[in-house]
N, C-alpha and C. Protein backbone atom coordinates (compact mmCIF):
# COMPACT_ATOMS: atom_id res chain seq x y z
N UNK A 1 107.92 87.27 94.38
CA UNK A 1 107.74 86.92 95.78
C UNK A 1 106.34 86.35 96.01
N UNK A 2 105.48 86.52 95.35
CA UNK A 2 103.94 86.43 95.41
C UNK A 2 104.07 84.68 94.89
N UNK A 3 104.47 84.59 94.21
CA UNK A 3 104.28 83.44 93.27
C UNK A 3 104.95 82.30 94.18
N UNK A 4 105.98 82.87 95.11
CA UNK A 4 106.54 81.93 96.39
C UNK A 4 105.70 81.45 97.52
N UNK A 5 104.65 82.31 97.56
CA UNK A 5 103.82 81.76 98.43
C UNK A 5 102.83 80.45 98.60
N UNK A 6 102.69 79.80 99.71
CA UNK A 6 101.71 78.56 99.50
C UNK A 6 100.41 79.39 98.92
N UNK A 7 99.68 78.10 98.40
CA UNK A 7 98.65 78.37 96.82
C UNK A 7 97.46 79.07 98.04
N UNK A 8 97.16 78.24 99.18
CA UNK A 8 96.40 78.87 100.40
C UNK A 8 96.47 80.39 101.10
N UNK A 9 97.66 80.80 100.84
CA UNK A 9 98.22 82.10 101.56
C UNK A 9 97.87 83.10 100.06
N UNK A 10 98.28 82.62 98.77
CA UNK A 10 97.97 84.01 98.35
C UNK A 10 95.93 83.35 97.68
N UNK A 11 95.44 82.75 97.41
CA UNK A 11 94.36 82.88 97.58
C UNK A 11 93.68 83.90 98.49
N UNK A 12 94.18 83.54 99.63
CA UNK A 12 93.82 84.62 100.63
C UNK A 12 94.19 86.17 100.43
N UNK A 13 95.57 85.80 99.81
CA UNK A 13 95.64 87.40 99.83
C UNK A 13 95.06 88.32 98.35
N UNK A 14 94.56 87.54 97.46
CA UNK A 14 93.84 87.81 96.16
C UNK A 14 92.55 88.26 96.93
N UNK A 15 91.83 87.18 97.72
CA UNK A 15 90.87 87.86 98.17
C UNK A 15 90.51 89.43 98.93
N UNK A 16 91.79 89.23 100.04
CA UNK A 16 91.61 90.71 100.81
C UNK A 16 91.70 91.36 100.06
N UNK A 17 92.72 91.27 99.14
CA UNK A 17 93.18 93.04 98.50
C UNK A 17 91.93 92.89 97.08
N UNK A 18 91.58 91.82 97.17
CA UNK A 18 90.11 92.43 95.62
C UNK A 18 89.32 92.90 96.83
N UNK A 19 89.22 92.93 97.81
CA UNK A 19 87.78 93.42 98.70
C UNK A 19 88.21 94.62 98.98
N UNK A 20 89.71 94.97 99.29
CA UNK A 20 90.40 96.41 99.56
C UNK A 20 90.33 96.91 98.31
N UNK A 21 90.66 96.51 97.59
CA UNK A 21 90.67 97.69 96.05
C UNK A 21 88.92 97.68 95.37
N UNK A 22 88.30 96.77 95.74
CA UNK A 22 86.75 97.16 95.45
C UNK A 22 86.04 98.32 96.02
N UNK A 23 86.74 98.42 97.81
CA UNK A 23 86.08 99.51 98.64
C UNK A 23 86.84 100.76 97.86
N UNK A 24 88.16 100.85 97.93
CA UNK A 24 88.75 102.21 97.44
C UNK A 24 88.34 102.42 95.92
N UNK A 25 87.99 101.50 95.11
CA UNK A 25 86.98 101.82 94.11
C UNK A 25 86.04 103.07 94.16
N UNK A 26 85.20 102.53 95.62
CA UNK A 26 84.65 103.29 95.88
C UNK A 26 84.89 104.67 96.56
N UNK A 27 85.77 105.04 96.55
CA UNK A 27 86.49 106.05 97.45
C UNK A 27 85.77 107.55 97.51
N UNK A 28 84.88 107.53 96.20
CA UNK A 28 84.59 108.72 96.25
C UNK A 28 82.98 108.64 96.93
N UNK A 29 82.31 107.58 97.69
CA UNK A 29 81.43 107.59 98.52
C UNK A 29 81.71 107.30 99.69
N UNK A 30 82.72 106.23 100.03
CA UNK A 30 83.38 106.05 101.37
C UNK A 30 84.14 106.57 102.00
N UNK A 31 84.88 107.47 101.20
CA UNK A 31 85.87 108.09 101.85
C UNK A 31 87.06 107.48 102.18
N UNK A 32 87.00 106.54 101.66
CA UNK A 32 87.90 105.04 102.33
C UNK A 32 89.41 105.12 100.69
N UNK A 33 90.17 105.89 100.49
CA UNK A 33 90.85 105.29 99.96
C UNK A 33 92.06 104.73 100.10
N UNK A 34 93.16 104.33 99.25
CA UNK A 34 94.05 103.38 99.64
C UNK A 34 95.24 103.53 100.39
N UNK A 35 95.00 105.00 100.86
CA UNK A 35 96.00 105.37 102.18
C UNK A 35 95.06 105.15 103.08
N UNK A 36 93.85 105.61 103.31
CA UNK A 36 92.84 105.51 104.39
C UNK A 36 93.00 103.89 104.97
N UNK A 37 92.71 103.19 103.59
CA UNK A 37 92.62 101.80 103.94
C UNK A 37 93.83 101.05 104.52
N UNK A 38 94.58 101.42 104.37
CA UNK A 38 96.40 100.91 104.35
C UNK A 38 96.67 101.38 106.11
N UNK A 39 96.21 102.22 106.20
CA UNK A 39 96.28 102.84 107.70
C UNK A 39 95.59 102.00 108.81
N UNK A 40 93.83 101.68 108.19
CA UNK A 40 93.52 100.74 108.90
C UNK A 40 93.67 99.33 108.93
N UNK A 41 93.97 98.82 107.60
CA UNK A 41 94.21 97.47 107.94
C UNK A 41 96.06 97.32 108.44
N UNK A 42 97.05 97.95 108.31
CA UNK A 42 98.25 97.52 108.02
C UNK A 42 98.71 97.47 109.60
N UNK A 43 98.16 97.78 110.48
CA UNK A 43 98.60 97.30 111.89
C UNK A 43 98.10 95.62 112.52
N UNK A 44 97.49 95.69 111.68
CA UNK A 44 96.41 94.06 111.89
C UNK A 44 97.17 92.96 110.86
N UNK A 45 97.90 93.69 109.79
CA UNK A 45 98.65 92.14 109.06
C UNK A 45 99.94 91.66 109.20
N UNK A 46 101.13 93.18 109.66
CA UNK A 46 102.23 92.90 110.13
C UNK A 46 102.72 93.32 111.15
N UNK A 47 103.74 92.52 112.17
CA UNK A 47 103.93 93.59 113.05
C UNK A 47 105.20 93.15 113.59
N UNK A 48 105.92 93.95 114.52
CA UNK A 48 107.74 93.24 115.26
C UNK A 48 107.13 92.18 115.75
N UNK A 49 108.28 91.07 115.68
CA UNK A 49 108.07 89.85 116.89
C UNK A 49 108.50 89.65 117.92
N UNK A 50 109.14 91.22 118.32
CA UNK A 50 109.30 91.41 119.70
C UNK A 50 109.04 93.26 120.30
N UNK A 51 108.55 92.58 120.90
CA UNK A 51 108.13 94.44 121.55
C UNK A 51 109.27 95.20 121.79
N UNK A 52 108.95 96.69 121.35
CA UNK A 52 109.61 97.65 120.71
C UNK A 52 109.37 98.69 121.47
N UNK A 53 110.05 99.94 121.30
CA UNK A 53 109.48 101.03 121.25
C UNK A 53 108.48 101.60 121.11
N UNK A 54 108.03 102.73 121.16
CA UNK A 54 106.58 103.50 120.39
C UNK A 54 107.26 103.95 118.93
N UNK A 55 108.65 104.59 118.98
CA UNK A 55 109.42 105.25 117.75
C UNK A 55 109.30 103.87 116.96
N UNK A 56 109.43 103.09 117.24
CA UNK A 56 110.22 101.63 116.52
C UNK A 56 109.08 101.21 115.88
N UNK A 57 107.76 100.79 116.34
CA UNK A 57 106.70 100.67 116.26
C UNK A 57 106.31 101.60 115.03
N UNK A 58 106.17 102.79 115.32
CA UNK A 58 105.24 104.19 114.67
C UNK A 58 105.99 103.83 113.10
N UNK A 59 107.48 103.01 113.01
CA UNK A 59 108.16 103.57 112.07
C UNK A 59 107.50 102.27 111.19
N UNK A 60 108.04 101.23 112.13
CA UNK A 60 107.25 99.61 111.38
C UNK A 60 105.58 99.75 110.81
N UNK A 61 104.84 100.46 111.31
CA UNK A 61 103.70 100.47 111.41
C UNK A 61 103.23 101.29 109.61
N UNK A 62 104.11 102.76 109.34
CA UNK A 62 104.30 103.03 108.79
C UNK A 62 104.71 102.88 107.32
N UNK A 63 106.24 101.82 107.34
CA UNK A 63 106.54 100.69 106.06
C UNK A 63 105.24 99.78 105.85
N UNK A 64 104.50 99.18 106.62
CA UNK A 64 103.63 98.50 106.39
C UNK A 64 102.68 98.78 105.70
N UNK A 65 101.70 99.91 106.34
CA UNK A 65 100.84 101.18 105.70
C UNK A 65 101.40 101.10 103.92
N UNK A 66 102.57 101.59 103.60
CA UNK A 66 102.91 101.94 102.48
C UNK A 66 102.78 100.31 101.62
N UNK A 67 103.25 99.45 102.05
CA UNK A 67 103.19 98.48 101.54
C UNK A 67 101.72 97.87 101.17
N UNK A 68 100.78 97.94 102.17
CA UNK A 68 99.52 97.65 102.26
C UNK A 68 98.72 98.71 100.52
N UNK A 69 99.53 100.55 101.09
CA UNK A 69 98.70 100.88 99.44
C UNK A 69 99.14 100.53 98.53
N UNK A 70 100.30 100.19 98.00
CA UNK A 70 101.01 99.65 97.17
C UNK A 70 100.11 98.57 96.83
N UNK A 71 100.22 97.69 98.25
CA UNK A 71 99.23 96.40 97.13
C UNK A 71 97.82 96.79 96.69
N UNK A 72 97.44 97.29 97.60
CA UNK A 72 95.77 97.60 96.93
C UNK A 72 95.82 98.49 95.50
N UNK A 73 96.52 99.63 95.63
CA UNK A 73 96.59 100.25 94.29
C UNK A 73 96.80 99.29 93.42
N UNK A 74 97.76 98.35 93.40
CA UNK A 74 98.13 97.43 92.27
C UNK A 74 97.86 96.66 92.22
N UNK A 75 96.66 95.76 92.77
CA UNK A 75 96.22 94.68 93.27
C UNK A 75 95.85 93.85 91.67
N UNK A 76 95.39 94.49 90.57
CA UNK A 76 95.12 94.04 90.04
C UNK A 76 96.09 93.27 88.37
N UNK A 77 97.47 94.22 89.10
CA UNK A 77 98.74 93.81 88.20
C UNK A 77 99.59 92.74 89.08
N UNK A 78 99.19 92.79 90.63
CA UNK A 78 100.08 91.82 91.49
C UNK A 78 99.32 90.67 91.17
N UNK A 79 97.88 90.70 91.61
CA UNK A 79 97.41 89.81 91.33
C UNK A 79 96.48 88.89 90.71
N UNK A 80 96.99 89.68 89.38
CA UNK A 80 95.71 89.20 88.27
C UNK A 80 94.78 90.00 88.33
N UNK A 81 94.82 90.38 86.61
CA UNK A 81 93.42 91.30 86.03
C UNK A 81 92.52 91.25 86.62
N UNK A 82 91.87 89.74 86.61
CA UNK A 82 90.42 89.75 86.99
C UNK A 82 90.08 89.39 88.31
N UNK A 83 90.71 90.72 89.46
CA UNK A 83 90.46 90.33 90.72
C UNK A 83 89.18 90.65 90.92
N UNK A 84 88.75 91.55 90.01
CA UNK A 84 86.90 91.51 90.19
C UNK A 84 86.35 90.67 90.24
N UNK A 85 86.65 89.97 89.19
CA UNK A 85 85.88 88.21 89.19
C UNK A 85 85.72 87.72 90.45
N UNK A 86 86.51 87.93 91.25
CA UNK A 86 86.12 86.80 92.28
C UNK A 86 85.01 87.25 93.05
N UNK A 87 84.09 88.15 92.84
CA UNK A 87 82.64 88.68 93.60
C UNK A 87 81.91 88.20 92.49
């Protein structure tokens, strides 16, 4: 699915998630790891395209979250070893 994307869209998304899996790197000074992080960014990248519920919402909000640690944990098998490189 990654590899379907325009070359612009996952550039971008190589970048966020090497900057998300660099911070949870750090997890044991920030406190920030990849549920922490998934919580805060995953309301800001997907969301319904039509207004919902609060239940409907809490639940979408949720799949997202999971999806968000998923990528950061694996960021570096989704998207190439050397997502360090790009700092």
């Amino acid at each position: 699915l990654i590899n379907q994307l325009p070359e612009a869209n996952l550039i971008l998304l190589r970048h966020l998630f090497g900057v998300l899996h660099h911070i949870e790197q750090n997890s044991g000074v920030n406190q920030m790891n990849a549920f922490n992080l998934a919580l805060c960014i995953a309301p800001n990248m997907l969301w319904l395209p039509s207004p919902t519920g609060p239940e409907e919402e809490s639940r979408s909000t949720k799949k997202v979250a999971l999806l968000v640690q998923f990528l950061i944990e694996n960021s570096g098998e989704i998207f190439g070893g050397d997502i360090a490189s790009l700092f």
